[in-house]
Protein backbone atom coordinates (compact mmCIF):
# COMPACT_ATOMS: atom_id res chain seq x y z
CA UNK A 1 122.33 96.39 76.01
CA UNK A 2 125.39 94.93 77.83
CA UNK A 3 124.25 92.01 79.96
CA UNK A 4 126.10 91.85 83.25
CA UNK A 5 126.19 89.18 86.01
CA UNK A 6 123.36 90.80 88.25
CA UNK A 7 121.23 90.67 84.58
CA UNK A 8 121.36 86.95 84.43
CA UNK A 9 120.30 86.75 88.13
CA UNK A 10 117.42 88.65 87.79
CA UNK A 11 116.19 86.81 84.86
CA UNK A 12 116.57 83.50 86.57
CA UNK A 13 114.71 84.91 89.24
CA UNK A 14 111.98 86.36 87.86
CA UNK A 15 111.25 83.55 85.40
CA UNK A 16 110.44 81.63 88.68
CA UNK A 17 107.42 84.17 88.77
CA UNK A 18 103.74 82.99 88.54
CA UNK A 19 101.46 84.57 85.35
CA UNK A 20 105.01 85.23 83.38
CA UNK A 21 103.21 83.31 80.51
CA UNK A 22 101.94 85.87 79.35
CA UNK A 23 102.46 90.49 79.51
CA UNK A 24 101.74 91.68 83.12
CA UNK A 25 101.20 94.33 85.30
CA UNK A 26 104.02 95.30 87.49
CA UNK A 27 104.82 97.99 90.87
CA UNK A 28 107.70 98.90 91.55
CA UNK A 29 107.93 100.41 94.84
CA UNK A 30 111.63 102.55 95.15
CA UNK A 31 113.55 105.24 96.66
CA UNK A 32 116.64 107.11 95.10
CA UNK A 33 119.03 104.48 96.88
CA UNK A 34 121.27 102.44 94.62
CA UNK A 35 119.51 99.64 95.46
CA UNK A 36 116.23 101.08 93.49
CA UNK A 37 117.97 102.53 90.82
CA UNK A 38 119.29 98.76 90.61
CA UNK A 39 115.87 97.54 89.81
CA UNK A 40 115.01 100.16 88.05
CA UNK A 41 117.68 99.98 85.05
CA UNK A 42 116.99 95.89 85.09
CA UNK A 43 113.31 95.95 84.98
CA UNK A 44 113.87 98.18 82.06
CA UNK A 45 116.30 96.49 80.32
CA UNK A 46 114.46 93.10 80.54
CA UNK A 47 111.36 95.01 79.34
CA UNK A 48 113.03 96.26 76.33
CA UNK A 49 114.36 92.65 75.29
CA UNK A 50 111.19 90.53 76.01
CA UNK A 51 108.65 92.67 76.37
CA UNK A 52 106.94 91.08 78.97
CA UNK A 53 105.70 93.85 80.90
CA UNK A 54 102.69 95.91 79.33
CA UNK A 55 102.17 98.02 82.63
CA UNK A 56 105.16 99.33 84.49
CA UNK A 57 104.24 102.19 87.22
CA UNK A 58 106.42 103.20 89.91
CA UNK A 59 105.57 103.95 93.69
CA UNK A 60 107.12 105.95 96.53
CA UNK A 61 106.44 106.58 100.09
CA UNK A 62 107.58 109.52 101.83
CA UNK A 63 107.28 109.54 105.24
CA UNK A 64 109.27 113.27 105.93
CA UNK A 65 111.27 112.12 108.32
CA UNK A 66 114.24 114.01 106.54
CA UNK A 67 115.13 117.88 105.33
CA UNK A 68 115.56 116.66 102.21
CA UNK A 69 112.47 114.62 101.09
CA UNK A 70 111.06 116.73 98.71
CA UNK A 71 114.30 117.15 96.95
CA UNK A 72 114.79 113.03 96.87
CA UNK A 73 111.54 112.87 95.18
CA UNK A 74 112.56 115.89 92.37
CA UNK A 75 115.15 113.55 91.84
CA UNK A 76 114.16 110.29 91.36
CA UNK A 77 111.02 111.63 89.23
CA UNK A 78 113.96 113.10 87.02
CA UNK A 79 115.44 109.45 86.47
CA UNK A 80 112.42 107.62 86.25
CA UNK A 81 110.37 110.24 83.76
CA UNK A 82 113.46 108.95 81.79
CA UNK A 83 111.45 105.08 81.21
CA UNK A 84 108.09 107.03 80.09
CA UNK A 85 106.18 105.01 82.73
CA UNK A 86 103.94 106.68 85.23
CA UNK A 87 105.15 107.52 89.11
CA UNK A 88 102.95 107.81 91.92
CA UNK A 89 104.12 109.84 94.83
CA UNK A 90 102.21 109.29 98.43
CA UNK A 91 102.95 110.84 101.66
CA UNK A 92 102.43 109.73 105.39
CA UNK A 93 101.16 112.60 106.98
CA UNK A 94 101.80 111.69 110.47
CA UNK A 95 105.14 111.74 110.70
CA UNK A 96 105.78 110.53 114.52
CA UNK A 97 105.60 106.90 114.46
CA UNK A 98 107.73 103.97 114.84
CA UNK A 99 109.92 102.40 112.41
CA UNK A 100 107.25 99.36 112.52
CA UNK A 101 104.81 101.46 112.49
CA UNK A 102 105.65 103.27 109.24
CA UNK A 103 106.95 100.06 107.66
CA UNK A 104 102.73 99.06 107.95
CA UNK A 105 101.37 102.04 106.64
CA UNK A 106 103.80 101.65 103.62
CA UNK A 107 102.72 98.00 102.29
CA UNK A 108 99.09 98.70 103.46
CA UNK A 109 99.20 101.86 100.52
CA UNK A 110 101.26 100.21 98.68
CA UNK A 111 98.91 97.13 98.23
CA UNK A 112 96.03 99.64 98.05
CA UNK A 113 97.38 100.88 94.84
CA UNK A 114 97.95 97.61 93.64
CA UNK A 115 94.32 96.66 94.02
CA UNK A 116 93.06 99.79 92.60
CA UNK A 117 95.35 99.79 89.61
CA UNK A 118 94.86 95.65 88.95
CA UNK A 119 98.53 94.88 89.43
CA UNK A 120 99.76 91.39 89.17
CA UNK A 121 103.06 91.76 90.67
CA UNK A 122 104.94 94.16 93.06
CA UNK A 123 108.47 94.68 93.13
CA UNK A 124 110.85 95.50 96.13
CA UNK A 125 114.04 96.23 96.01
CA UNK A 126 115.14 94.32 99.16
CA UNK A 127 118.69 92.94 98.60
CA UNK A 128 120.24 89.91 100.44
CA UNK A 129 121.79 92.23 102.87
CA UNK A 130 118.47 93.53 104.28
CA UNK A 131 117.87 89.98 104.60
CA UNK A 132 120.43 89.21 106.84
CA UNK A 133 119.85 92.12 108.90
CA UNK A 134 116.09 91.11 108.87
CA UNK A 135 117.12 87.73 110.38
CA UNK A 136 119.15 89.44 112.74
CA UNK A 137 116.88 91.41 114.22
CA UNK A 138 114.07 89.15 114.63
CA UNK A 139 116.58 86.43 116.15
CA UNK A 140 116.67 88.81 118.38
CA UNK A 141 113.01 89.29 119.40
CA UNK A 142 112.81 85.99 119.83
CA UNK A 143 111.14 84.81 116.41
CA UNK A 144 110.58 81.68 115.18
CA UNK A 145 111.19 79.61 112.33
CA UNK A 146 108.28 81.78 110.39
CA UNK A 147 109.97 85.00 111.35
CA UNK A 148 113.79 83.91 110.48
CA UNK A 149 112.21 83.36 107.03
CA UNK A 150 110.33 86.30 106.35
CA UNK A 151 111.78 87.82 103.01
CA UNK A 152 111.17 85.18 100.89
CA UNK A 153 112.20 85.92 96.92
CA UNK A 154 108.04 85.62 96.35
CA UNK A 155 104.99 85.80 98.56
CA UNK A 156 101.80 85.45 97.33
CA UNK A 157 99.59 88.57 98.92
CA UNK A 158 96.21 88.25 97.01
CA UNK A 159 94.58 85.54 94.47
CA UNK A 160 96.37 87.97 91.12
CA UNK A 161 99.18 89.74 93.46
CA UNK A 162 102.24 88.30 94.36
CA UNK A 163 105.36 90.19 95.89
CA UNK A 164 108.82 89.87 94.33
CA UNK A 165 112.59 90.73 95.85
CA UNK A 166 114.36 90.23 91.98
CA UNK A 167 117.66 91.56 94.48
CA UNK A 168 117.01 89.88 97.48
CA UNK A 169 120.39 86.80 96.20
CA UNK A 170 122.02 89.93 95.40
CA UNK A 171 124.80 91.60 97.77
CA UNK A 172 125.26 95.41 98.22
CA UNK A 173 128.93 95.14 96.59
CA UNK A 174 127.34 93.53 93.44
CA UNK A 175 124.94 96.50 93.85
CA UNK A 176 126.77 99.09 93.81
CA UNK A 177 129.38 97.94 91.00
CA UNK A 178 126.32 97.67 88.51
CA UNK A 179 125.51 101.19 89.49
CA UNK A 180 128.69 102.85 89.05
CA UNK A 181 128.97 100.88 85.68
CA UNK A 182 126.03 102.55 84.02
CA UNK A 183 126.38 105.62 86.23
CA UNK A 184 123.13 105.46 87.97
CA UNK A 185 122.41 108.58 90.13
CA UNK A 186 122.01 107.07 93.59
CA UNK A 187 120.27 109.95 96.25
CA UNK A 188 122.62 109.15 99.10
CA UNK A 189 120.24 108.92 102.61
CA UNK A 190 122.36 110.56 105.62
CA UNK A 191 119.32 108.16 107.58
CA UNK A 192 121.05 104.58 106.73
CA UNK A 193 124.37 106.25 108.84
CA UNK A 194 122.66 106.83 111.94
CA UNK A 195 123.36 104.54 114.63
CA UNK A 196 120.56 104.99 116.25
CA UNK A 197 118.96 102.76 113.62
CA UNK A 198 119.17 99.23 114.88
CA UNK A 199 119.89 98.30 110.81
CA UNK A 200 122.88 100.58 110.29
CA UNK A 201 124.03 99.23 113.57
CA UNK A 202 123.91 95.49 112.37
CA UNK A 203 124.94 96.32 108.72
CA UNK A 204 127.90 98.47 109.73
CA UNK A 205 128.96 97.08 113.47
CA UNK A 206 127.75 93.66 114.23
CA UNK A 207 128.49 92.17 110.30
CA UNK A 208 132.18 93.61 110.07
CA UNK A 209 132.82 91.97 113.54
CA UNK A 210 131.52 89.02 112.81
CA UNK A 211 133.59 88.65 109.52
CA UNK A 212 136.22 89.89 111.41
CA UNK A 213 136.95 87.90 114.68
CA UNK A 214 134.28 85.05 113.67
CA UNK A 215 134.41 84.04 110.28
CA UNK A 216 135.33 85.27 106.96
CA UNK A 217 132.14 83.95 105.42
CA UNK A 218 129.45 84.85 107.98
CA UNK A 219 127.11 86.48 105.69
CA UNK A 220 127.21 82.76 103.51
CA UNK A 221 126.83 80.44 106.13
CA UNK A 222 123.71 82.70 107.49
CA UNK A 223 122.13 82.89 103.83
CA UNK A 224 123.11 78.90 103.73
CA UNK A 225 121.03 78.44 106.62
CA UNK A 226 118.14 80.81 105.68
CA UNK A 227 117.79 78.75 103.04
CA UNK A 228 117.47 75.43 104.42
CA UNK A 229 114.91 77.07 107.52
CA UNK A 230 112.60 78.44 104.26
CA UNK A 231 112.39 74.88 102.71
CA UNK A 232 111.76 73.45 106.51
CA UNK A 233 109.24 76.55 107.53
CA UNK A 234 107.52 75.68 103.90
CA UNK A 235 107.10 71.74 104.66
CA UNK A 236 105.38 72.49 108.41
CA UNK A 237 103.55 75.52 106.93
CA UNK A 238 101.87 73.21 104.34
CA UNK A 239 101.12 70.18 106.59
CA UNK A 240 99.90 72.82 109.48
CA UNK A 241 97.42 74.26 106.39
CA UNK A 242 96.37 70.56 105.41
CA UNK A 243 95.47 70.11 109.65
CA UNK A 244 93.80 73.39 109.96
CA UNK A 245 91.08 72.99 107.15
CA UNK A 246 90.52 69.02 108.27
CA UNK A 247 90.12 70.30 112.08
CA UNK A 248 87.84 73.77 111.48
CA UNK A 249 83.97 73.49 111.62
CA UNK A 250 82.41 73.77 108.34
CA UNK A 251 80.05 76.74 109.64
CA UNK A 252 81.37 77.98 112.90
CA UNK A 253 84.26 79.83 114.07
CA UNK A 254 85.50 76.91 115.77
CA UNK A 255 88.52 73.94 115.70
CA UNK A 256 88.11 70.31 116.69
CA UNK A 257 91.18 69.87 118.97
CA UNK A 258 90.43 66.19 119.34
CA UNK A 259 92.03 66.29 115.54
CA UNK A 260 95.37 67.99 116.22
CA UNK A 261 95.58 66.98 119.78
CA UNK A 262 98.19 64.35 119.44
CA UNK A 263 99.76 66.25 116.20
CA UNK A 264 103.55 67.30 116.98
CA UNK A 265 103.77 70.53 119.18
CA UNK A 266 104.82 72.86 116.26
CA UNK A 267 101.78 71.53 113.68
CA UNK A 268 99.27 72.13 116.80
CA UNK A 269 100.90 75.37 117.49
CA UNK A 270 100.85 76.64 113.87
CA UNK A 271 97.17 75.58 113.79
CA UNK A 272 95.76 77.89 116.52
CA UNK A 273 98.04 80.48 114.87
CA UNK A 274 96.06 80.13 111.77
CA UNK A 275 92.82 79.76 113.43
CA UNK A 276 93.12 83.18 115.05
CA UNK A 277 94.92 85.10 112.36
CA UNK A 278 92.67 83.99 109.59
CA UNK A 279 89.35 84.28 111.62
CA UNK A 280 89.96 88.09 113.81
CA UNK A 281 93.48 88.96 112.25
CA UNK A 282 95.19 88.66 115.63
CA UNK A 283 98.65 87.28 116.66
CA UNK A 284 98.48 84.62 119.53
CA UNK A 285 100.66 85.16 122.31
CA UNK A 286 103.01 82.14 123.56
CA UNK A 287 101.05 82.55 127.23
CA UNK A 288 97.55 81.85 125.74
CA UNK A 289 99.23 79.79 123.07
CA UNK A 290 100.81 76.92 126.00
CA UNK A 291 97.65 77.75 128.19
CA UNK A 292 95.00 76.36 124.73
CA UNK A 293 97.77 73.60 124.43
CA UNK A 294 97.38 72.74 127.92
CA UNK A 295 93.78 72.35 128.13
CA UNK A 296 93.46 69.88 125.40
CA UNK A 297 95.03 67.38 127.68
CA UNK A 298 93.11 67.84 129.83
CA UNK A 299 89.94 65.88 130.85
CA UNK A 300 86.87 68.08 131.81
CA UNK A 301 83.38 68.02 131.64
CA UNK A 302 82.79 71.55 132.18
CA UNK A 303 83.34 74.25 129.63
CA UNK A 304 86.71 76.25 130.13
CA UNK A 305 86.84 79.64 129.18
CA UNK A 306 90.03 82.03 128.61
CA UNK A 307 89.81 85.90 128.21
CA UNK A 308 92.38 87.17 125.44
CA UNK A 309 91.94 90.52 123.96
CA UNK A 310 87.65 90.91 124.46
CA UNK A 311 87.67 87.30 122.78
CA UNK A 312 86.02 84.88 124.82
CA UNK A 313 88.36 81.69 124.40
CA UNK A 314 86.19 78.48 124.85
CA UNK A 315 87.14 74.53 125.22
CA UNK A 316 83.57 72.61 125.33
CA UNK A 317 82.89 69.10 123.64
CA UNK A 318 86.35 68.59 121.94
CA UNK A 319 86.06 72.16 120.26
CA UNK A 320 87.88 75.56 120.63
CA UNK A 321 85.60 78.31 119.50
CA UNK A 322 84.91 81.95 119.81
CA UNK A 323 81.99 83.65 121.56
């Protein structure tokens, strides 16, 4: 095996993985892009020289939004019947839905077949371009610091499941020079050229002019400071956790705000995050969010109530709960 530069990377990376110790079960979730076929060729190559990896299946999602689906999946089951490991093929049905939409239905089957199949890890083969243009995008919703970090190399999913981007320090020119090199056939998606795709707008529009009339090294200084707002996300996440589990009623869905009351407006807000995303799976808006925040500071003797989404919001007796 010739060991190139994009090799080394991905061992360095994935030796960072948890459960490594020992063989493991492994997903790989792909398309024919050269950014799959990337994976593909180093998962296998690292398989064959330490033989970590007892259970290697691969996964696909079609959605039919194209002409040519079923003749991208033809081809990619002719490369990867190559490794002798099993590939699963699943199709979304409903084929009018948003691009966010779609991008749900895909983890929720792919971590559906994880369970089911009792794999450890799943791969993606997100490279560090789609993580600029990830950042990009959600700067522009409005995000926060969470949602500026949100393609971490690993994210733990379940207790034994833990997602891995083995590509995501990896740029597409790096890409696609290890894939010409072993002459990997990359399926070519006419999709990633439309410009009605707010990606292909950012990766072929907004990043050139940047780099051109900005600054040579855009794409660096962005991944530079990515980097720093993980470690910074990671130390408030942590501390916000710690708060959360000292300020929640041991048998109750409820919080003691007389705990984080006087915390730092980004702990208390990253609290009542948690409290309503772990407890009803639900995203709190900034307008309830400031309105809770509000209330704490507040002296009453009465209960307050708030309406948000059929939950019955509640501030009695120092405590936010549910009813």
């Amino acid at each position: 095996m010739i060991k190139t530069y994009l090799h080394n990377k991905f061992l360095s990376i994935i030796l960072k993985c948890q459960n490594l110790s020992k063989p493991i079960s492994i997903l790989i979730a792909v398309s024919g892009g050269k950014d799959s076929l990337c994976l593909i060729k180093l998962v296998e190559d690292f398989n064959h020289t330490y033989n970590y990896l007892y259970n290697i299946q691969y996964i696909y999602i079609d959605h039919q939004w194209r002409s040519d689906s079923q003749r991208n999946i033809k081809h990619l089951l002719n490369y990867t019947c190559l490794t002798n490991n099993n590939t699963y093929i699943y199709q979304i049905h409903k084929i009018h839905m948003s691009e966010s939409a779609v991008r749900k239905v895909r983890y929720q089957i792919i971590l559906q077949h994880a369970i089911k199949h009792k794999i450890q890890i799943i791969f993606t083969a997100h490279n560090q371009t789609d993580q600029l243009e990830t950042f990009l995008l959600n700067l522009i919703r409005g995000t926060g610091l969470e949602g500026l970090s949100s393609l971490p190399i690993t994210r733990q999913i379940k207790n034994y499941i833990q997602i891995v981007r083995p590509l995501i320090t990896m740029n597409t020119g790096d890409i696609l020079w290890f894939c010409h090199k072993f002459n990997l056939p990359i399926w070519s998606d006419k999709t990633n050229f439309y410009y009605s795709n707010s990606r292909n707008r950012i990766r072929y529009e907004l990043l050139p002019y940047l780099r051109a009339y900005f600054s040579p090294v855009t794409e660096n200084n962005m991944i530079n400071f990515l980097n720093l707002s993980s470690i910074e996300n990671e130390y408030i996440k942590q501390n916000a956790i710690k708060l959360y589990i000292n300020s929640r009623h041991s048998y109750y869905i409820a919080v003691n705000y007389k705990v984080i009351q006087y915390q730092h407006l980004a702990l208390k807000r990253r609290v009542l995050h948690l409290f309503f995303y772990y407890n009803f799976n639900k995203h709190l808006n900034h307008k309830i969010l400031h309105q809770l925040i509000g209330y704490m500071h507040i002296k009453h003797q009465r209960k307050i109530s708030v309406i948000w989404e059929n939950l019955k919001i509640n501030l009695y007796k120092n405590w936010i709960y549910i009813q």
